[in-house]
PDB file of N, CA and C in Angstrom:
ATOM      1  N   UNK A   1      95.428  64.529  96.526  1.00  0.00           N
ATOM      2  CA  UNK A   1      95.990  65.670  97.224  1.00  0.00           C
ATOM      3  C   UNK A   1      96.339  65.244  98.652  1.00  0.00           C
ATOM      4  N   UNK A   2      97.622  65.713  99.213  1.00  0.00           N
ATOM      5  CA  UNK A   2      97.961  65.267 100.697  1.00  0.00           C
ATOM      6  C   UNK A   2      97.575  66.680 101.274  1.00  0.00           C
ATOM      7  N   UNK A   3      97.341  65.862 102.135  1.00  0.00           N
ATOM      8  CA  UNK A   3      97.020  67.259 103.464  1.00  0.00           C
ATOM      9  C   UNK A   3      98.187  67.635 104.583  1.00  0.00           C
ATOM     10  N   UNK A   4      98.824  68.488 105.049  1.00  0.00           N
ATOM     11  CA  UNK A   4      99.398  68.764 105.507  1.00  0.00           C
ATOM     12  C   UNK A   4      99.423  68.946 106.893  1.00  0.00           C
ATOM     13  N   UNK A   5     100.004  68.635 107.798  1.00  0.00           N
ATOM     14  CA  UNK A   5      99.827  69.294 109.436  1.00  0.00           C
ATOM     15  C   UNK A   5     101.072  70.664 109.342  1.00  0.00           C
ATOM     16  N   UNK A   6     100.237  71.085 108.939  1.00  0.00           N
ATOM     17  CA  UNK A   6     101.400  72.523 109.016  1.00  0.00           C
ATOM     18  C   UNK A   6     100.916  74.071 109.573  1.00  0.00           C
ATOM     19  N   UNK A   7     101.801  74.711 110.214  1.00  0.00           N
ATOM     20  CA  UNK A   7     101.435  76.559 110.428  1.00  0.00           C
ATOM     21  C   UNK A   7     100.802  76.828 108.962  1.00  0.00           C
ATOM     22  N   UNK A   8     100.393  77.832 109.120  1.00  0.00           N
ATOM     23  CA  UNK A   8     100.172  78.743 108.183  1.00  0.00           C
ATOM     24  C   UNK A   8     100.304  80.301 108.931  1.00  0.00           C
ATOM     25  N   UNK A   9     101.317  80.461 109.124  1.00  0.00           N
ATOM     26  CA  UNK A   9     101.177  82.008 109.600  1.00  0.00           C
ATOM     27  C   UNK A   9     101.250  82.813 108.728  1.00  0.00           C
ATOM     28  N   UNK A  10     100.863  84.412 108.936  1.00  0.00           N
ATOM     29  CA  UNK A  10     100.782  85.468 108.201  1.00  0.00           C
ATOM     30  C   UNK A  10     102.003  86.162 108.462  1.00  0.00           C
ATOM     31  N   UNK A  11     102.884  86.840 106.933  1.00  0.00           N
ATOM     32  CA  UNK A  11     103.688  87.414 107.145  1.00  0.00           C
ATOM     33  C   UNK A  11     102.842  88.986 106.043  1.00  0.00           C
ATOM     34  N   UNK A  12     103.752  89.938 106.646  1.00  0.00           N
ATOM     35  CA  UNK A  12     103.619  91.170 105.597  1.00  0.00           C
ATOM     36  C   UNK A  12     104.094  91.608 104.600  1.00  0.00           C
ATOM     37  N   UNK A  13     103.985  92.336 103.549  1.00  0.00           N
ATOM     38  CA  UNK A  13     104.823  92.695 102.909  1.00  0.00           C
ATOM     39  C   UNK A  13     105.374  94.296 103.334  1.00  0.00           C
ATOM     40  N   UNK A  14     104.571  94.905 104.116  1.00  0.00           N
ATOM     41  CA  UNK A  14     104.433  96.150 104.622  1.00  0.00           C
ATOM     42  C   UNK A  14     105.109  96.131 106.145  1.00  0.00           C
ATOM     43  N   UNK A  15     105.111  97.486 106.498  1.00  0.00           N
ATOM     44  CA  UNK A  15     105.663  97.443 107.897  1.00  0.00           C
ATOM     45  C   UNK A  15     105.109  96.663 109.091  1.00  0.00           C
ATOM     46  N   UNK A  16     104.232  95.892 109.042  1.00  0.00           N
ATOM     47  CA  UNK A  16     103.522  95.290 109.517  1.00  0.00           C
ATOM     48  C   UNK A  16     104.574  93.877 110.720  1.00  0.00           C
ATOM     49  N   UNK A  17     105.248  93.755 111.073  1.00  0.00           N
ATOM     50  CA  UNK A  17     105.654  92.255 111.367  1.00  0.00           C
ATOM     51  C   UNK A  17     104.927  90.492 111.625  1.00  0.00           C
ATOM     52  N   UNK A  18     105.490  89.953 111.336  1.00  0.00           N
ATOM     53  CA  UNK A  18     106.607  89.655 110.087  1.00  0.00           C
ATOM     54  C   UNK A  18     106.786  89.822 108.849  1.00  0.00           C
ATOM     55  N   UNK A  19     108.208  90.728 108.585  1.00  0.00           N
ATOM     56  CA  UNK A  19     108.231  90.873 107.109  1.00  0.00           C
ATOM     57  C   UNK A  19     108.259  88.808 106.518  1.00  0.00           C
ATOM     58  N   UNK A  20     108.008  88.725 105.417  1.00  0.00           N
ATOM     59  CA  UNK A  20     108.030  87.577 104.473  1.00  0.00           C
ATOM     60  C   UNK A  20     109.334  86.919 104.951  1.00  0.00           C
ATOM     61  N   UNK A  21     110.415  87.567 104.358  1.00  0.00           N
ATOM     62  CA  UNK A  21     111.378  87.401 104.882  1.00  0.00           C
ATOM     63  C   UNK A  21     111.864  86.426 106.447  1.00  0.00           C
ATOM     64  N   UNK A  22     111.538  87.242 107.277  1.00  0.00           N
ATOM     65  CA  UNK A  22     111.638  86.710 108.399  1.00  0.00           C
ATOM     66  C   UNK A  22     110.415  85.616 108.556  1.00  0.00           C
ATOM     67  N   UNK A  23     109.476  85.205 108.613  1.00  0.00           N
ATOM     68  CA  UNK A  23     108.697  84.543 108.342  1.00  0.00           C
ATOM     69  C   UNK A  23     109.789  82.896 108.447  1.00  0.00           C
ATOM     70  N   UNK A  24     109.701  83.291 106.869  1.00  0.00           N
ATOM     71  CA  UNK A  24     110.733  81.579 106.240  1.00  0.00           C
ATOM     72  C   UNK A  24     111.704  81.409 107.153  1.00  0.00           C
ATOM     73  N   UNK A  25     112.638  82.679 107.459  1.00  0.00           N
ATOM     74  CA  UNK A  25     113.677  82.609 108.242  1.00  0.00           C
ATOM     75  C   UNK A  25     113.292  81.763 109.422  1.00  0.00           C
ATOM     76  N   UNK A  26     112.618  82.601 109.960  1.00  0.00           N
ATOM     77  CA  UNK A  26     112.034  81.484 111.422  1.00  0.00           C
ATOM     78  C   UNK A  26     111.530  80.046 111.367  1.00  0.00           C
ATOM     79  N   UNK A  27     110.662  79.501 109.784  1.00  0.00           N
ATOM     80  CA  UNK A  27     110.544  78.278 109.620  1.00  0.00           C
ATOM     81  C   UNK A  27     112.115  77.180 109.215  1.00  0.00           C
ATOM     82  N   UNK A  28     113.127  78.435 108.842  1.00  0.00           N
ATOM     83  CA  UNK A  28     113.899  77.749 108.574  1.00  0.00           C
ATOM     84  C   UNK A  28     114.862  76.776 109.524  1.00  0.00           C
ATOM     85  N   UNK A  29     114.889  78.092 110.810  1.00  0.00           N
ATOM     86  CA  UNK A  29     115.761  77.675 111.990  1.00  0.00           C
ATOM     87  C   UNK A  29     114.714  76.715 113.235  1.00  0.00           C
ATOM     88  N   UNK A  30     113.157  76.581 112.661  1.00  0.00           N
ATOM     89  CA  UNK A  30     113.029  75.054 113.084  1.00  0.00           C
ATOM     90  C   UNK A  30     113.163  74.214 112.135  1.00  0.00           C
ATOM     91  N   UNK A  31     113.922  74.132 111.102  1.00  0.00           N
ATOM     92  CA  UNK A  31     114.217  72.928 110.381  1.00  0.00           C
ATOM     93  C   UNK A  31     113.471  72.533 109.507  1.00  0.00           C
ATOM     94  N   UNK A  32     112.862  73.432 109.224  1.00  0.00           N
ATOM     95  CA  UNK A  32     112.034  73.271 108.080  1.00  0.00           C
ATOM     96  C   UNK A  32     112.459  73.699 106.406  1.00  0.00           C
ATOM     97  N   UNK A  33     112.299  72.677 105.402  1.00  0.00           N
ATOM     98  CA  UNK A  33     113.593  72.950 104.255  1.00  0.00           C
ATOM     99  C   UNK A  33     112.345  73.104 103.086  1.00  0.00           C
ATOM    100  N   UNK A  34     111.189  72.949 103.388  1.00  0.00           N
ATOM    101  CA  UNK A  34     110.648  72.980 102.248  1.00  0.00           C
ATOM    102  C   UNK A  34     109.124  74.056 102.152  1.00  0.00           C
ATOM    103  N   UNK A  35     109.646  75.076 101.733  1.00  0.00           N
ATOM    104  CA  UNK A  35     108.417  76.385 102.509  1.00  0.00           C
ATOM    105  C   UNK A  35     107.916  77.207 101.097  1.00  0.00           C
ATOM    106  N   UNK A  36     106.654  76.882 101.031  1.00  0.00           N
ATOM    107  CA  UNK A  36     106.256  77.572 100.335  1.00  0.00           C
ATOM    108  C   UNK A  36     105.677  78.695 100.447  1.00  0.00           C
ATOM    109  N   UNK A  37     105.310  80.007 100.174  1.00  0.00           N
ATOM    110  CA  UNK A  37     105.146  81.211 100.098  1.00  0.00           C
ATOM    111  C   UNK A  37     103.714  81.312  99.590  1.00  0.00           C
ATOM    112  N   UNK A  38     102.273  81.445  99.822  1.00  0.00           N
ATOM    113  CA  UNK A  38     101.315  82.016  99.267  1.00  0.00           C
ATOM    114  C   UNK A  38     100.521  83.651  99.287  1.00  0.00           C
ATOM    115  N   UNK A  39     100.681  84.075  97.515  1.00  0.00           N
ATOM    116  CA  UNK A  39     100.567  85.340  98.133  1.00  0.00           C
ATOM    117  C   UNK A  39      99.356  85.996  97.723  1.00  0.00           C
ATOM    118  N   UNK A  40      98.899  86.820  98.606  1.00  0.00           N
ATOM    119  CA  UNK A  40      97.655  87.215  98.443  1.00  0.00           C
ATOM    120  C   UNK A  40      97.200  88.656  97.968  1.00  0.00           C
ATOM    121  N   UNK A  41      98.498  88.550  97.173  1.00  0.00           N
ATOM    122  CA  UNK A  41      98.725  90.182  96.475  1.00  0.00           C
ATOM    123  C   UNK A  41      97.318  90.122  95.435  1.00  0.00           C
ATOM    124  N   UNK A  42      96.533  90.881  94.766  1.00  0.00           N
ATOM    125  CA  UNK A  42      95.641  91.209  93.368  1.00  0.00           C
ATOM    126  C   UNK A  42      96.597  90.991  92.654  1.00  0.00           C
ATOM    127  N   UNK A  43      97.242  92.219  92.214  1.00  0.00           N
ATOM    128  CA  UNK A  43      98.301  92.556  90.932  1.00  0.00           C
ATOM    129  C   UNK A  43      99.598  92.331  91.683  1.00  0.00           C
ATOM    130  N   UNK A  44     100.424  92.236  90.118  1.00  0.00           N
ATOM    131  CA  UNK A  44     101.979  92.167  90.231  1.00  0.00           C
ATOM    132  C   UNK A  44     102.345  93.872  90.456  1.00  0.00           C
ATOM    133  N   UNK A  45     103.545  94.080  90.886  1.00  0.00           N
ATOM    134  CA  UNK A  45     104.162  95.254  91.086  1.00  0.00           C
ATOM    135  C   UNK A  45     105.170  95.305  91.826  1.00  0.00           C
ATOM    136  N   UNK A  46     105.954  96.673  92.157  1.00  0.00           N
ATOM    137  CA  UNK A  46     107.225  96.146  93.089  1.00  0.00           C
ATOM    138  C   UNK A  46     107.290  95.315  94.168  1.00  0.00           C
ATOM    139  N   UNK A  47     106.009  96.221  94.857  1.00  0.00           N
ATOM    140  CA  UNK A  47     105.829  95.728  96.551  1.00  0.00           C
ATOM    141  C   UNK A  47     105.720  94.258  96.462  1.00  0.00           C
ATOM    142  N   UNK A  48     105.172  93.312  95.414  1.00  0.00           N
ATOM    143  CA  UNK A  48     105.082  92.084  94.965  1.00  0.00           C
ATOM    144  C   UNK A  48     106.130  91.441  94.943  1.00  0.00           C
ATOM    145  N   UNK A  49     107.344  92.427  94.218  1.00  0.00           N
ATOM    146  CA  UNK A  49     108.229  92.125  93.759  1.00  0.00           C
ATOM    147  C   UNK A  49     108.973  91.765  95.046  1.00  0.00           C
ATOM    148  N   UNK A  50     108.821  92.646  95.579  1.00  0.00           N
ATOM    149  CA  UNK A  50     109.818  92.529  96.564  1.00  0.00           C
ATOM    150  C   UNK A  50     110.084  91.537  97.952  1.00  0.00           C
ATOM    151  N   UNK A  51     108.683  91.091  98.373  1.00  0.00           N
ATOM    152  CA  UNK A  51     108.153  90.205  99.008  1.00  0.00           C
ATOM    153  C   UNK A  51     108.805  89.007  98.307  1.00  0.00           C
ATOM    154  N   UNK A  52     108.559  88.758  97.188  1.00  0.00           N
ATOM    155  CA  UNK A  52     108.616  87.662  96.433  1.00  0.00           C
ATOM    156  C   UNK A  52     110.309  87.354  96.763  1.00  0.00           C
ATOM    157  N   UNK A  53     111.012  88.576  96.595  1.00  0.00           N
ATOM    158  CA  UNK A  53     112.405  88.526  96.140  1.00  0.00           C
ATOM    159  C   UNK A  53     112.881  88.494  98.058  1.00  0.00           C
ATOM    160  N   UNK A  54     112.315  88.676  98.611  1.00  0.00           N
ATOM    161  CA  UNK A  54     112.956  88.489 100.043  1.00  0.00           C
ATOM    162  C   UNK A  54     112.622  87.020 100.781  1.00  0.00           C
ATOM    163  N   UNK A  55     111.502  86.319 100.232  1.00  0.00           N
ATOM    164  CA  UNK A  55     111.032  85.023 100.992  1.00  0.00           C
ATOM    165  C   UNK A  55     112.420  84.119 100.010  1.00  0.00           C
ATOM    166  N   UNK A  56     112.821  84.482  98.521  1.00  0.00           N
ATOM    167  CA  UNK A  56     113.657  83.507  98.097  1.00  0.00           C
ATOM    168  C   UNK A  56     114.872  83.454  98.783  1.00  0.00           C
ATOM    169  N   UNK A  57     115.087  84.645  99.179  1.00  0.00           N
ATOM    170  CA  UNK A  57     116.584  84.830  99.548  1.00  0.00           C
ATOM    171  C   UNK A  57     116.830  84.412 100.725  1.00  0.00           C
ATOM    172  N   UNK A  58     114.931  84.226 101.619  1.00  0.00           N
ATOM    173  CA  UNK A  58     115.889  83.523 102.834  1.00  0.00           C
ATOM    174  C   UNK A  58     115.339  82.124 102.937  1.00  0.00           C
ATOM    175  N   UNK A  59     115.033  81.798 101.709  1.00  0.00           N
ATOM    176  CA  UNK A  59     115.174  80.089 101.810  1.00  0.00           C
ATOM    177  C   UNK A  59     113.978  78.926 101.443  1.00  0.00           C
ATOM    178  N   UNK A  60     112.394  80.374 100.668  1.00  0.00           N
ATOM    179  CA  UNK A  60     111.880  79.796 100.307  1.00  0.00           C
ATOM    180  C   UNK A  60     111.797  79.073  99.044  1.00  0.00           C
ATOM    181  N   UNK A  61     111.143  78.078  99.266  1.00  0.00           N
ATOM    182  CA  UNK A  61     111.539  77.043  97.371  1.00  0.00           C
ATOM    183  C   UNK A  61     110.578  77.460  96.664  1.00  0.00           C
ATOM    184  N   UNK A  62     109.243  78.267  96.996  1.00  0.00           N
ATOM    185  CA  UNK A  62     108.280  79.063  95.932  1.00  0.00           C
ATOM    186  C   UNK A  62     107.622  79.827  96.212  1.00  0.00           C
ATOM    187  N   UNK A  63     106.898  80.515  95.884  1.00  0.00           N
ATOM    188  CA  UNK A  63     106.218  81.742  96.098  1.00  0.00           C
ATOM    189  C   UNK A  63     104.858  81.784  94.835  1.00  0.00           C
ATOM    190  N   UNK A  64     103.699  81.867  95.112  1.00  0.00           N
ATOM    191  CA  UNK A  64     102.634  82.166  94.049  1.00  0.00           C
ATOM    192  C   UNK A  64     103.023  83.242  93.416  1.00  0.00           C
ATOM    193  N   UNK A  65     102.200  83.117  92.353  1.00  0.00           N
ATOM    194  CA  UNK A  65     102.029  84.552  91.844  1.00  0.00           C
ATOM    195  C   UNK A  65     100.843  84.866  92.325  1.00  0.00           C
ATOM    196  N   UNK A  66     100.781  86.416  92.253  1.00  0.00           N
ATOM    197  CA  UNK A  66      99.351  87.343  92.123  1.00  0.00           C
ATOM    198  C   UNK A  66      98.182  86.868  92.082  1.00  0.00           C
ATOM    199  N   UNK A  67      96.779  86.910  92.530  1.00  0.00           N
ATOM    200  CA  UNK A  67      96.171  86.188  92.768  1.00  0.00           C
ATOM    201  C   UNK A  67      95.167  87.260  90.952  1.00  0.00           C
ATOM    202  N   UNK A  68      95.482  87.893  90.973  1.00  0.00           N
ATOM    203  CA  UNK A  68      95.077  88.542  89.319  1.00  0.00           C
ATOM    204  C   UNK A  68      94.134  89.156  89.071  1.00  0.00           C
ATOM    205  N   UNK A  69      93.087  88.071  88.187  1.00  0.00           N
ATOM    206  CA  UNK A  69      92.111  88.556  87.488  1.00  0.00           C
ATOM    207  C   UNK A  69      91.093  87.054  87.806  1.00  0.00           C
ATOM    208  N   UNK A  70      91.459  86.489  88.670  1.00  0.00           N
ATOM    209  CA  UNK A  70      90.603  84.951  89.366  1.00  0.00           C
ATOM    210  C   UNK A  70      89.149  85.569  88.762  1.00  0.00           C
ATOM    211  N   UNK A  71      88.354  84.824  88.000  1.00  0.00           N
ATOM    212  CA  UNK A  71      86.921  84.584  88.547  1.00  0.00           C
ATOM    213  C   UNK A  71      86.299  84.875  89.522  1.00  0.00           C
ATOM    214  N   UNK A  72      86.765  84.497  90.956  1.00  0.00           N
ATOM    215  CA  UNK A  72      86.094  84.073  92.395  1.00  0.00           C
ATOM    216  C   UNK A  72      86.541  85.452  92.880  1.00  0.00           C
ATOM    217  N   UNK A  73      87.869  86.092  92.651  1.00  0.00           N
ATOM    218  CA  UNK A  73      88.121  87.477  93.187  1.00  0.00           C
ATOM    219  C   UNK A  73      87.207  88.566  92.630  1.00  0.00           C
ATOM    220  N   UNK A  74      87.047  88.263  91.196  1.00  0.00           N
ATOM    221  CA  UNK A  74      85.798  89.421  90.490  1.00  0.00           C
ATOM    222  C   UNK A  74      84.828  89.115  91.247  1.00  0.00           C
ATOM    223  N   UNK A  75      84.343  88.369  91.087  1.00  0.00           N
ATOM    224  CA  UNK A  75      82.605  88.075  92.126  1.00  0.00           C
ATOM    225  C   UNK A  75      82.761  88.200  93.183  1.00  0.00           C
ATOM    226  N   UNK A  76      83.622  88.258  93.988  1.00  0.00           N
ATOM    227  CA  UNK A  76      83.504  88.620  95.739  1.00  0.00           C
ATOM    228  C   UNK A  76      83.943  90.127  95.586  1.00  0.00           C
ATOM    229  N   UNK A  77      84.506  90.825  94.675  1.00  0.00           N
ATOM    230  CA  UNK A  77      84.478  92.104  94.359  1.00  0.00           C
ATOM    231  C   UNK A  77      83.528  92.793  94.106  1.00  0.00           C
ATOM    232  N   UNK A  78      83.047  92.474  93.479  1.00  0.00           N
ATOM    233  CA  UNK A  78      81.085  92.549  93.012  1.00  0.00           C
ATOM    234  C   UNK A  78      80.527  92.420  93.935  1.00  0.00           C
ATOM    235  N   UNK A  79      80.165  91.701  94.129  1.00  0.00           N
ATOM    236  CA  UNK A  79      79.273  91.080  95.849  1.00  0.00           C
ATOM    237  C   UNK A  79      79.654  92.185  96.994  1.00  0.00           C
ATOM    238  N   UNK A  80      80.748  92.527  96.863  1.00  0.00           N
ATOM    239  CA  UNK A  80      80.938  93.806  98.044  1.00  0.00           C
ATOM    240  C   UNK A  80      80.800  94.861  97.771  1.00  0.00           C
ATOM    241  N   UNK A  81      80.662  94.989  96.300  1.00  0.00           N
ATOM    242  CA  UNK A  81      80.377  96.594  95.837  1.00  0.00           C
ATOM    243  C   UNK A  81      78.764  96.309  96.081  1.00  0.00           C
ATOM    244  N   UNK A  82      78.012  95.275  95.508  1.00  0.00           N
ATOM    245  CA  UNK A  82      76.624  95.518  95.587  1.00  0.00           C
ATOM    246  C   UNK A  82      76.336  95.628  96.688  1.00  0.00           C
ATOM    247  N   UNK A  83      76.959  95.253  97.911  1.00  0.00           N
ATOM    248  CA  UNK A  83      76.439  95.142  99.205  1.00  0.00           C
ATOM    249  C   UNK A  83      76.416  96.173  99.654  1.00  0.00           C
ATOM    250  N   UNK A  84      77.396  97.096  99.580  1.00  0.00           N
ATOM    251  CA  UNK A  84      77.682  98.582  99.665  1.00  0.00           C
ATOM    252  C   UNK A  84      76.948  99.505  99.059  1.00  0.00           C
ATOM    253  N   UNK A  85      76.672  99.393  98.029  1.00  0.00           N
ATOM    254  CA  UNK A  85      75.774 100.017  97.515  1.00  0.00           C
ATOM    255  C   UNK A  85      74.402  99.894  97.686  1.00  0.00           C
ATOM    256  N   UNK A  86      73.857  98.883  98.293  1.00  0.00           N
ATOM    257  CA  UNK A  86      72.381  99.335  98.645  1.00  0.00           C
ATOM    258  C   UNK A  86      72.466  99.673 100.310  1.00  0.00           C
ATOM    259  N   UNK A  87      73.408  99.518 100.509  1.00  0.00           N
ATOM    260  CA  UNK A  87      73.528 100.175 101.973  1.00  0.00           C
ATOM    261  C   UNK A  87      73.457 102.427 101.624  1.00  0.00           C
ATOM    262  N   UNK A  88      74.119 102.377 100.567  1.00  0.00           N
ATOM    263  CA  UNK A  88      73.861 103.678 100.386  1.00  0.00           C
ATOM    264  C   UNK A  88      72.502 104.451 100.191  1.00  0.00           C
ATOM    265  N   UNK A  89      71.298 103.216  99.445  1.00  0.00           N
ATOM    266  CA  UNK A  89      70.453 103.296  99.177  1.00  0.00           C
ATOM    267  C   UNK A  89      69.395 104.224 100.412  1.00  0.00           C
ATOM    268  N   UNK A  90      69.034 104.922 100.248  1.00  0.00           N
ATOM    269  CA  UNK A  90      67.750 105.583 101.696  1.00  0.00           C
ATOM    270  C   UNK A  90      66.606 104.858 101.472  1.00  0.00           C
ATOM    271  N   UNK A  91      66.277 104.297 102.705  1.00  0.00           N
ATOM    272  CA  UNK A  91      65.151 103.790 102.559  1.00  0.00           C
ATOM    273  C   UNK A  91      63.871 104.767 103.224  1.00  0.00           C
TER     274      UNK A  91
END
């Protein structure tokens, strides 16, 4: 595996700035041709969709899919419900 010296900035898919979109855009106009997209959506759906469909159009070469039904996402899902829940607990 190579390691990279690279940004990793955060873009949004929400009103948030940077949309995805602009994101790549801005890696693009420093000259950067080869940008991949990681996304940290759960499930697929429009808002997915759409992110996905705006980083291609301005120039990214991939985009993940959905991060799903991971193993490691169930158990840190778990782990925060249990944590929560004995916080509800009265002692």
């Amino acid at each position: 595996m190579r390691e990279l010296d690279a940004l990793v900035p955060a873009a949004y898919a929400t009103s948030a700035p940077p949309a995805t979109g602009e994101a790549v855009r801005a890696f693009r106009a420093e000259g950067r041709r080869h940008i991949a997209v990681a996304s940290l959506f759960l499930a697929p759906g429009s808002l997915v969709d759409r992110a996905t469909e705006l980083a291609l159009e301005a120039g990214a070469v991939a985009v993940s899919e959905p991060l799903g039904a991971h193993p490691e996402v169930a158990r840190t899902i778990l782990a925060r419900y249990a944590v929560g829940a004995v916080e509800l607990v009265p002692v």
